[in-house]
N, C-alpha and C. Protein backbone atom coordinates (compact mmCIF):
# COMPACT_ATOMS: atom_id res chain seq x y z
N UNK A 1 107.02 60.89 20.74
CA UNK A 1 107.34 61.41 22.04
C UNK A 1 106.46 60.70 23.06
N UNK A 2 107.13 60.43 24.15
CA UNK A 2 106.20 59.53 25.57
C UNK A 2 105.77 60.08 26.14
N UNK A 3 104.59 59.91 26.36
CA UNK A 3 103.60 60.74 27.28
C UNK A 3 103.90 60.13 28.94
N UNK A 4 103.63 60.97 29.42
CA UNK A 4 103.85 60.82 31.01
C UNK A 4 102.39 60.41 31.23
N UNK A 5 101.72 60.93 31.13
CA UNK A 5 100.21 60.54 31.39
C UNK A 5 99.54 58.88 31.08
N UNK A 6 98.91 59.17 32.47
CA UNK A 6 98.65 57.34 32.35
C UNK A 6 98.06 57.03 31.05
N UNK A 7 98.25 55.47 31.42
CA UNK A 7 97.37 54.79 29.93
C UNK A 7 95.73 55.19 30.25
N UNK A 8 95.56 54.70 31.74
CA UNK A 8 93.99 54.30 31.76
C UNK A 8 93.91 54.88 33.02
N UNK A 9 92.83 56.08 32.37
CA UNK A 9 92.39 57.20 33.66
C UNK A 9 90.99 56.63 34.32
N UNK A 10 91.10 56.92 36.15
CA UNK A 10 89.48 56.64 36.02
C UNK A 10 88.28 57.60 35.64
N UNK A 11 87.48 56.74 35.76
CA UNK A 11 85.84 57.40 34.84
C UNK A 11 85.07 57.38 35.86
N UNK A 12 84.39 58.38 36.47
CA UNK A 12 83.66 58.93 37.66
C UNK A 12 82.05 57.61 37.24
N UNK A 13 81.79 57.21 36.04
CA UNK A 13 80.91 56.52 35.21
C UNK A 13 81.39 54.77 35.77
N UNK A 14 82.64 54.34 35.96
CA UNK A 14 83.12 53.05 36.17
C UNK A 14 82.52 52.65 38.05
N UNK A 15 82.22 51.82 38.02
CA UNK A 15 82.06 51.17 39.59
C UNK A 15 83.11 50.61 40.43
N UNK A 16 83.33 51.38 41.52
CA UNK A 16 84.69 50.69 42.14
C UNK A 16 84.56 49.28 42.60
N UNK A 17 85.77 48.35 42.86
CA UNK A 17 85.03 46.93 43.23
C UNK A 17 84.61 47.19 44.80
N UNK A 18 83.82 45.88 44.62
CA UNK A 18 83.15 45.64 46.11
C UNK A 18 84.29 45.67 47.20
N UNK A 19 83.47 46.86 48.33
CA UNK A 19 84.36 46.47 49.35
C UNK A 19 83.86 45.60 50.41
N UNK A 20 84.51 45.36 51.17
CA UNK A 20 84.22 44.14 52.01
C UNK A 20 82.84 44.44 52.75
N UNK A 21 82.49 45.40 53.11
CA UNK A 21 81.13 45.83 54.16
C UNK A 21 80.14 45.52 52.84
N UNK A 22 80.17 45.47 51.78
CA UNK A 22 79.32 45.79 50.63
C UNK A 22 78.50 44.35 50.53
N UNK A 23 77.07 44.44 50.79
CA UNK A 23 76.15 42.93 51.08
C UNK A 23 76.46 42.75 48.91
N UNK A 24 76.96 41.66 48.57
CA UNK A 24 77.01 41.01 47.13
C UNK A 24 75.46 39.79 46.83
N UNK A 25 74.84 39.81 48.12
CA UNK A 25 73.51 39.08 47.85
C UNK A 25 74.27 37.47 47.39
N UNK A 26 75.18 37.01 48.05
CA UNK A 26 75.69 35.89 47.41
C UNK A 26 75.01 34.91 48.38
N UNK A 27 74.54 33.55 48.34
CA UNK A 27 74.10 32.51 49.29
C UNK A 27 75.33 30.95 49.51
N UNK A 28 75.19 31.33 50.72
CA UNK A 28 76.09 29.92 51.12
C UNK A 28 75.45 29.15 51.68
N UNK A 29 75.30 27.88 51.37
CA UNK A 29 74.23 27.23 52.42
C UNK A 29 75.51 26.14 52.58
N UNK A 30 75.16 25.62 53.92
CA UNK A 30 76.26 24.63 54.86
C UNK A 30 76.19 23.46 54.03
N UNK A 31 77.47 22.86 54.42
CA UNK A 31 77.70 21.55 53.72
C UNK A 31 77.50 20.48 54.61
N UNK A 32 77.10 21.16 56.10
CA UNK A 32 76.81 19.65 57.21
C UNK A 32 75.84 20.08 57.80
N UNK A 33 75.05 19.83 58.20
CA UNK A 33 73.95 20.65 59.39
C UNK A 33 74.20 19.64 60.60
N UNK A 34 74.25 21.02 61.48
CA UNK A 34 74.83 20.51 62.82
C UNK A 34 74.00 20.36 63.60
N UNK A 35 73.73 19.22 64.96
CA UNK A 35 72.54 19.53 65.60
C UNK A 35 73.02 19.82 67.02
N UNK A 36 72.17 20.33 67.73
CA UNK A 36 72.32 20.80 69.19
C UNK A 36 72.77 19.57 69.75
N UNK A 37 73.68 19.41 70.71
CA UNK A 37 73.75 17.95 71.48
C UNK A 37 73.72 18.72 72.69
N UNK A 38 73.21 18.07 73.50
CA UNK A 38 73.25 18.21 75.58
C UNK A 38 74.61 17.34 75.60
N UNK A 39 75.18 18.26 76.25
CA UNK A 39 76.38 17.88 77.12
C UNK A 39 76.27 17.71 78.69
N UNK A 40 76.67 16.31 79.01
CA UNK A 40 76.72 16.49 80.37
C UNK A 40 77.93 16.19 81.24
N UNK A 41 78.22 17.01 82.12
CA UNK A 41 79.63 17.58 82.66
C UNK A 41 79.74 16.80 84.13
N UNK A 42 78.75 16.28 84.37
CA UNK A 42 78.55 15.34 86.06
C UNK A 42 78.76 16.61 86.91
N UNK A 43 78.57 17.54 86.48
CA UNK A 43 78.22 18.33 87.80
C UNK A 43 76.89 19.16 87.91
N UNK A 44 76.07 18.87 87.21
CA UNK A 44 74.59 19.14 87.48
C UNK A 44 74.05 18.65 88.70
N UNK A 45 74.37 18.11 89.56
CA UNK A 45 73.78 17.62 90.82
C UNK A 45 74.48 18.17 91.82
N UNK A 46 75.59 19.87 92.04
CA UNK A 46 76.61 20.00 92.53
C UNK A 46 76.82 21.54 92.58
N UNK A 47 77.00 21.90 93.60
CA UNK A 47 76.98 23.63 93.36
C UNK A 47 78.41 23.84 94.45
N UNK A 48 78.99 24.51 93.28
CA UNK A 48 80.58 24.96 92.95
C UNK A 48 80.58 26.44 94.36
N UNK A 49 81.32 25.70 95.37
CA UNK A 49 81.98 26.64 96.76
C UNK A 49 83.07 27.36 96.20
N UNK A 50 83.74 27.23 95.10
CA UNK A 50 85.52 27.89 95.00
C UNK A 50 85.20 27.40 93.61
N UNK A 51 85.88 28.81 92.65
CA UNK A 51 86.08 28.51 91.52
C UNK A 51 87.07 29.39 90.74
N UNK A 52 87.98 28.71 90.56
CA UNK A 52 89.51 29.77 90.13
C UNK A 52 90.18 29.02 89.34
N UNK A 53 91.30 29.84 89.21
CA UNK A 53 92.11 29.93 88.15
C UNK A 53 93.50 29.17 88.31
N UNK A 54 94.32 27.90 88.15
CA UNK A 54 95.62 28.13 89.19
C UNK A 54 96.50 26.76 87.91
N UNK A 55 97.52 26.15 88.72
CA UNK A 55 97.93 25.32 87.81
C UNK A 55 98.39 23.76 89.12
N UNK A 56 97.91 22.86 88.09
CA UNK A 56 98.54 21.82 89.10
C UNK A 56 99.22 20.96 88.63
N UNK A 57 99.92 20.67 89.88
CA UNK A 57 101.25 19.69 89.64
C UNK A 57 101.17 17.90 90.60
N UNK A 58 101.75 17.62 90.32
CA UNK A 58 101.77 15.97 90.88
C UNK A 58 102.92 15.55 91.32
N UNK A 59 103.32 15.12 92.60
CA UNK A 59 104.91 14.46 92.60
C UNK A 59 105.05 13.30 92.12
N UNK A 60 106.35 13.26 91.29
CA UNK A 60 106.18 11.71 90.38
C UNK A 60 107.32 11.20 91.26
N UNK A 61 107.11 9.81 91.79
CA UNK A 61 107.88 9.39 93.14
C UNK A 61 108.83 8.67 92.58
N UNK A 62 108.97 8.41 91.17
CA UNK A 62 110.05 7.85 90.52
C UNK A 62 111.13 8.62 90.22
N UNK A 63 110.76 10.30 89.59
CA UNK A 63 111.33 10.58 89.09
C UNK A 63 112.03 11.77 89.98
N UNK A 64 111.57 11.44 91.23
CA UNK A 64 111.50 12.48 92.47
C UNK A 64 111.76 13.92 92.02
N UNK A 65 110.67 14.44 91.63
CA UNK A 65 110.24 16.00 91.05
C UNK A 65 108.77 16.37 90.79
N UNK A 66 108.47 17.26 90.81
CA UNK A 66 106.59 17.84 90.86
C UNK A 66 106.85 17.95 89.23
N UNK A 67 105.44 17.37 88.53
CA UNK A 67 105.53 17.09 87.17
C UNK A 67 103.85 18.18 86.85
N UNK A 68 104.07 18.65 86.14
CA UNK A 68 102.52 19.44 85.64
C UNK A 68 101.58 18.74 85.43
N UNK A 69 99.99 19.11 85.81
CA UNK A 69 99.27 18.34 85.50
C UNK A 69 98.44 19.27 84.71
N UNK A 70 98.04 20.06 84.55
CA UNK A 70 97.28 21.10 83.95
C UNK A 70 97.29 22.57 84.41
N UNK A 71 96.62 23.13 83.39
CA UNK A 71 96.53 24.86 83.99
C UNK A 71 95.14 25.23 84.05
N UNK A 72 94.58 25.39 84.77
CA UNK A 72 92.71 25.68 84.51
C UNK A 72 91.99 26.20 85.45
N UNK A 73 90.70 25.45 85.71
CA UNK A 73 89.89 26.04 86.16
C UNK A 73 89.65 25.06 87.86
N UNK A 74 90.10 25.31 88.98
CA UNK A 74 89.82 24.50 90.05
C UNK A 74 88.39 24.96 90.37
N UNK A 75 87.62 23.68 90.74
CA UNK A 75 86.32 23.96 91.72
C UNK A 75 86.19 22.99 92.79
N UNK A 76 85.71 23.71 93.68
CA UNK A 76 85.24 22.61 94.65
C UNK A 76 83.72 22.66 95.27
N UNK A 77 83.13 21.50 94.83
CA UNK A 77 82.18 21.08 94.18
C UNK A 77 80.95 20.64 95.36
N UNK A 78 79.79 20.96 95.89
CA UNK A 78 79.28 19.96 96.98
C UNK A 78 77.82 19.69 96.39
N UNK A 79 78.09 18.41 96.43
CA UNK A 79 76.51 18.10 96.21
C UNK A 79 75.53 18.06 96.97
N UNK A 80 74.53 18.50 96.65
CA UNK A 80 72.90 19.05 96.49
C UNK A 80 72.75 17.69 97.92
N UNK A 81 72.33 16.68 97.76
CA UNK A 81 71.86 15.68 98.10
C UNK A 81 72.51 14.98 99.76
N UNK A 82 73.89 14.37 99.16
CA UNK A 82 74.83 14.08 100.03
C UNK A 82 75.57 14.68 100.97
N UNK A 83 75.98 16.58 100.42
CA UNK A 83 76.82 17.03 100.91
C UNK A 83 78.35 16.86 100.62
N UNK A 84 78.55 15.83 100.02
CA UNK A 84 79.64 15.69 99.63
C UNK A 84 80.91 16.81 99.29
N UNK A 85 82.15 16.99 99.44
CA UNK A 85 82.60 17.61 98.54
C UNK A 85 83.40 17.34 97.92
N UNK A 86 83.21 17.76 96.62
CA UNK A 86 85.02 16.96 95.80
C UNK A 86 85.32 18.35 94.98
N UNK A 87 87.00 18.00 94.64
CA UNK A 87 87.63 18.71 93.85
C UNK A 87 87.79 18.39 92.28
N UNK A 88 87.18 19.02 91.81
CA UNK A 88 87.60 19.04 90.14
C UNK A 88 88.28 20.01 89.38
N UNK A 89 89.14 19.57 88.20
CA UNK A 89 90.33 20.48 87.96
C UNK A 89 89.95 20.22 86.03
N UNK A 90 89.34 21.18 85.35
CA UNK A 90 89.67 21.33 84.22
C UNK A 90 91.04 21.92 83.26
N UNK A 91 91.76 21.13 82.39
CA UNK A 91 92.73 22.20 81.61
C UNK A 91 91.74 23.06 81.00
N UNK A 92 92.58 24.50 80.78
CA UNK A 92 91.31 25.49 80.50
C UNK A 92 91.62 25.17 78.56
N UNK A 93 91.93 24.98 78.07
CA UNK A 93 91.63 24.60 76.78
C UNK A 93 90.94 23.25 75.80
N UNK A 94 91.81 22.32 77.10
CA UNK A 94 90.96 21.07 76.12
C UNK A 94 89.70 20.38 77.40
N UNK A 95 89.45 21.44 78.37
CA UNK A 95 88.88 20.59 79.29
C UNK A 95 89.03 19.13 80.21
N UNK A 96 89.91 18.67 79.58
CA UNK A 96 90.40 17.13 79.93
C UNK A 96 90.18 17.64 81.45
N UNK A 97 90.01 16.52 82.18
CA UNK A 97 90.29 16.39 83.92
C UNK A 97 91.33 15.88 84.54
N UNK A 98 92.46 16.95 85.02
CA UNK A 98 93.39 16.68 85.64
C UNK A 98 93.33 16.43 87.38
N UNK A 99 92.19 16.95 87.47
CA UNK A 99 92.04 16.27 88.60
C UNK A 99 90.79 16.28 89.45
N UNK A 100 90.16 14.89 89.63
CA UNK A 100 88.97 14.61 90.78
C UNK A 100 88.67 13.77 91.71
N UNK A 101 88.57 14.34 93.02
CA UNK A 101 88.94 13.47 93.82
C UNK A 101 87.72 14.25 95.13
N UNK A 102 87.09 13.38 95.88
CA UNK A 102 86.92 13.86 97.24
C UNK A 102 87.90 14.63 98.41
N UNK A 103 87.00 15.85 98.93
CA UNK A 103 87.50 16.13 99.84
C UNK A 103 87.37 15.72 101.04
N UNK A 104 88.01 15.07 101.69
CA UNK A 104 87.94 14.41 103.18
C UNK A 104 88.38 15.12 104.82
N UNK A 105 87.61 14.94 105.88
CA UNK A 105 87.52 15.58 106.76
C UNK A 105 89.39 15.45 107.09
N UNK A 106 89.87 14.02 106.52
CA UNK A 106 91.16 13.00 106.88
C UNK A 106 92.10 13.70 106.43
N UNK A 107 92.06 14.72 105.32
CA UNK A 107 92.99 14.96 104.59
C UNK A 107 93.92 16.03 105.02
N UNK A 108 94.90 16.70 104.45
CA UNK A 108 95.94 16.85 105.33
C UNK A 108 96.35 18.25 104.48
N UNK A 109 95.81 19.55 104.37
CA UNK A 109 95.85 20.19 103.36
C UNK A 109 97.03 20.99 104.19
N UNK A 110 98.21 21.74 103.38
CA UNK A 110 99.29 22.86 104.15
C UNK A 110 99.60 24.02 102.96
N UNK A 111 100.13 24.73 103.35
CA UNK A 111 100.82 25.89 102.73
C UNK A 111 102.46 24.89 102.20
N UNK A 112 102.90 25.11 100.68
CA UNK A 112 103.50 24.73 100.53
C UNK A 112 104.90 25.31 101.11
N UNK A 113 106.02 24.59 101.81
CA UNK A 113 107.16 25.27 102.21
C UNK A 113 107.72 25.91 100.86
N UNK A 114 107.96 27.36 101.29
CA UNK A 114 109.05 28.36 100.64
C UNK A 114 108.33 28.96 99.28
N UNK A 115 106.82 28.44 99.32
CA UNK A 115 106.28 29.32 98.02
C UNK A 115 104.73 29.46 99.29
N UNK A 116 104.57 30.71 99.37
CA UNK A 116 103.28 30.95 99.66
C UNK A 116 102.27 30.91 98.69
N UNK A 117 101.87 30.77 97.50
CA UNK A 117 101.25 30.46 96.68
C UNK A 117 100.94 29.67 96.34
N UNK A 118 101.16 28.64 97.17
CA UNK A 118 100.71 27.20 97.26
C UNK A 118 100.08 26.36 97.99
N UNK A 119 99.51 25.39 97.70
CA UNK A 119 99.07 24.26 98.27
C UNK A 119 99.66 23.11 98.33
N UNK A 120 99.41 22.23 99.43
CA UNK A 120 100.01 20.52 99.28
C UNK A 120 99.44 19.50 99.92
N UNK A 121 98.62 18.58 99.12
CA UNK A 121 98.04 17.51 100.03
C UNK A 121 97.83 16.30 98.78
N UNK A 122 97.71 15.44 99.98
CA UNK A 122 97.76 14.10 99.35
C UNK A 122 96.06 13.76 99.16
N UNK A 123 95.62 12.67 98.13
CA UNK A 123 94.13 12.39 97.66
C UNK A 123 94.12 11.15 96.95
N UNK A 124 93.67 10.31 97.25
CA UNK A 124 93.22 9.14 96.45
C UNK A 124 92.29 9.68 94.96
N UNK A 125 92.92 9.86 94.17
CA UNK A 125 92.31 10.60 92.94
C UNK A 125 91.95 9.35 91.66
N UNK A 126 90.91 10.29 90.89
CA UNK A 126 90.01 9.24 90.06
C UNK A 126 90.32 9.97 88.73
N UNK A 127 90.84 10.88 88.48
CA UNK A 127 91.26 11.66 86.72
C UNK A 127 91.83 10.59 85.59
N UNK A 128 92.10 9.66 85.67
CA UNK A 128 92.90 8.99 85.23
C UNK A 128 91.93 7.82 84.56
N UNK A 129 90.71 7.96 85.50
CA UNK A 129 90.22 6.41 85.37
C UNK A 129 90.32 5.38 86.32
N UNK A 130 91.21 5.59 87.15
CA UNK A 130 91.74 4.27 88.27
C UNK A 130 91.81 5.24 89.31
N UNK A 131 91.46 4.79 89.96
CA UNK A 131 91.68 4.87 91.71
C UNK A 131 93.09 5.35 92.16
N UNK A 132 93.86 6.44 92.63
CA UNK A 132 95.85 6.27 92.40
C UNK A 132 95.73 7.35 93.49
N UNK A 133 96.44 7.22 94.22
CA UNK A 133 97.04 7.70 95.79
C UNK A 133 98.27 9.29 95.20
N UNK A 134 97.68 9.82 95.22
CA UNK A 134 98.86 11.03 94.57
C UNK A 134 98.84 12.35 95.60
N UNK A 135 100.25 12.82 95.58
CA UNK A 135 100.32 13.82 96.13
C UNK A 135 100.71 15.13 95.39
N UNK A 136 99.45 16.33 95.83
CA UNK A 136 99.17 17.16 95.21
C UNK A 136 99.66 18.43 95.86
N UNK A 137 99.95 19.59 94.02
CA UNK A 137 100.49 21.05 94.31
C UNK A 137 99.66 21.90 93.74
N UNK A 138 98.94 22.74 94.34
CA UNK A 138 98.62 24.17 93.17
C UNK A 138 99.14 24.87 93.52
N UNK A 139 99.00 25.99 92.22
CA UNK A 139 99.44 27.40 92.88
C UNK A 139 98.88 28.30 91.87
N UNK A 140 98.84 29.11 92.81
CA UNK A 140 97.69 30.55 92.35
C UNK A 140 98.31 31.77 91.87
N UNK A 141 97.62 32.54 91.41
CA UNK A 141 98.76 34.02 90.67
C UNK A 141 98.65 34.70 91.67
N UNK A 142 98.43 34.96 93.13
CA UNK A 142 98.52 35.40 94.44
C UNK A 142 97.84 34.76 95.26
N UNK A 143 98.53 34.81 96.17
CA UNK A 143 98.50 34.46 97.94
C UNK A 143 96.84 34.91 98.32
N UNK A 144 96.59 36.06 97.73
CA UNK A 144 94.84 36.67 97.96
C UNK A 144 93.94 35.84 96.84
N UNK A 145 94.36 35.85 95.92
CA UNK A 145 93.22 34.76 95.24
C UNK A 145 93.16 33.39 95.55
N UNK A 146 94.25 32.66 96.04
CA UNK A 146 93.38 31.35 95.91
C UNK A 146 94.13 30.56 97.35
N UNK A 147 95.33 30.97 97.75
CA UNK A 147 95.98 29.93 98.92
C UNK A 147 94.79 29.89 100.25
N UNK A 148 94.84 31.00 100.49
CA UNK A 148 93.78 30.83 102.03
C UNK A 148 92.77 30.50 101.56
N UNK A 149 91.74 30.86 100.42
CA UNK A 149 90.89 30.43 100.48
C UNK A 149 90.45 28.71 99.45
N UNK A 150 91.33 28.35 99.19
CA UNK A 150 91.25 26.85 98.42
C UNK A 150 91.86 25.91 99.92
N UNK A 151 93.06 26.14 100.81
CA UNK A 151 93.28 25.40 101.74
C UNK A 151 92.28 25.26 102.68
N UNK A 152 91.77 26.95 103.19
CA UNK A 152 90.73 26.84 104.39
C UNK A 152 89.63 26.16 103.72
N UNK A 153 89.16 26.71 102.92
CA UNK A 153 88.31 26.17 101.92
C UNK A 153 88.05 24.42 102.31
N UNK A 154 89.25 23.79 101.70
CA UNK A 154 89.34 22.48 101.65
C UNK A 154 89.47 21.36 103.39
N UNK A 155 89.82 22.44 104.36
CA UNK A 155 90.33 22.02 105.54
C UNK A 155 88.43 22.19 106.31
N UNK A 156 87.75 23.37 105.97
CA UNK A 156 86.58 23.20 107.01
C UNK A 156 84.70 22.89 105.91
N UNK A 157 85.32 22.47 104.91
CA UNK A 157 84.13 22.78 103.91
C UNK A 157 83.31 20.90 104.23
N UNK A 158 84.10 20.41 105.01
CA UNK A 158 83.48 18.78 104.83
C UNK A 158 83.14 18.60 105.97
C-alpha cells in the first residue's frame, strides 16, 4: 500500500542552506588592481554660470533639416582669468562633446519660431576637432528652466 507521506521529512537537527544575507567567510581577491587616475575635463580654470539639462540639434544644410546632436548636460562656462565665456555641451551618458564653442558679444541668440522652448544661434564651434560655422537648436523640458535663462544668459553674460 502507498503511503502519502513524504519520502524525506525535515529534521529540526539539519541546517538550512545559506541565505544570501548569511557572511560564508569566502575571499575574493581582484584579478586587476585598479589605480586612481586624475581626470582632466579643461574646465578647472572655469566656473559654470548655467548648468542644465536640454537636447541639441544642428541644421544640416545639405540635408535641409535639424539633425540631433546630443541630450545632456549644457554649461556655460567663464573663466577665472580672461573672463571668457564659452558653451559646453556633454551627452549625459558617454560624455562625448557635442558642443564647444565661445560665447560672443557678435552672436545672435533668439527664441526659436513656433516652439518656445527653444533656442537658435549660429557659432563657429570646435566639438568636432575643426573649427565649423554651425547653426544651433536647444530645447529645454520648459520655457522656466532653461529658454530665458540660457538665451539672456548667453545675450548679456560677455
Amino acid at each position: 500500500m502507498a503511503s502519502t507521506e513524504p519520502e524525506h521529512e525535515h529534521r529540526e537537527d539539519e541546517e538550512a542552506p545559506a541565505g544570501e544575507d548569511e557572511d560564508t567567510g569566502a575571499q575574493v581577491a581582484p584579478i586587476v588592481k585598479l589605480e586612481e587616475v586624475a581626470v582632466s575635463t579643461g574646465e578647472e580654470d572655469e566656473d559654470a554660470i548655467l548648468d542644465l539639462k536640454s537636447k541639441l540639434y544642428r541644421f544640416d544644410k545639405d540635408g535641409n533639416q535639424w539633425k540631433e546632436r546630443g541630450a545632456g548636460t549644457v554649461k556655460l562656462l567663464k573663466h577665472k582669468e580672461s573672463g571668457k565665456v564659452r558653451l559646453v555641451m556633454r551627452q549625459s551618458k558617454t560624455l562625448k562633446i557635442c558642443a564647444n564653442h565661445l560665447v560672443l558679444p557678435t552672436m545672435s541668440v533668439q527664441e526659436h519660431a513656433g516652439n518656445d522652448k527653444s533656442c537658435v544661434w549660429h557659432a563657429t564651434d570646435f566639438a568636432d576637432g575643426e573649427l565649423k560655422d554651425e547653426l544651433f537648436c536647444i530645447r529645454f523640458a520648459s520655457v522656466e528652466i532653461g529658454v530665458g535663462s540660457v538665451c539672456s544668459c548667453m545675450l548679456h553674460c560677455c
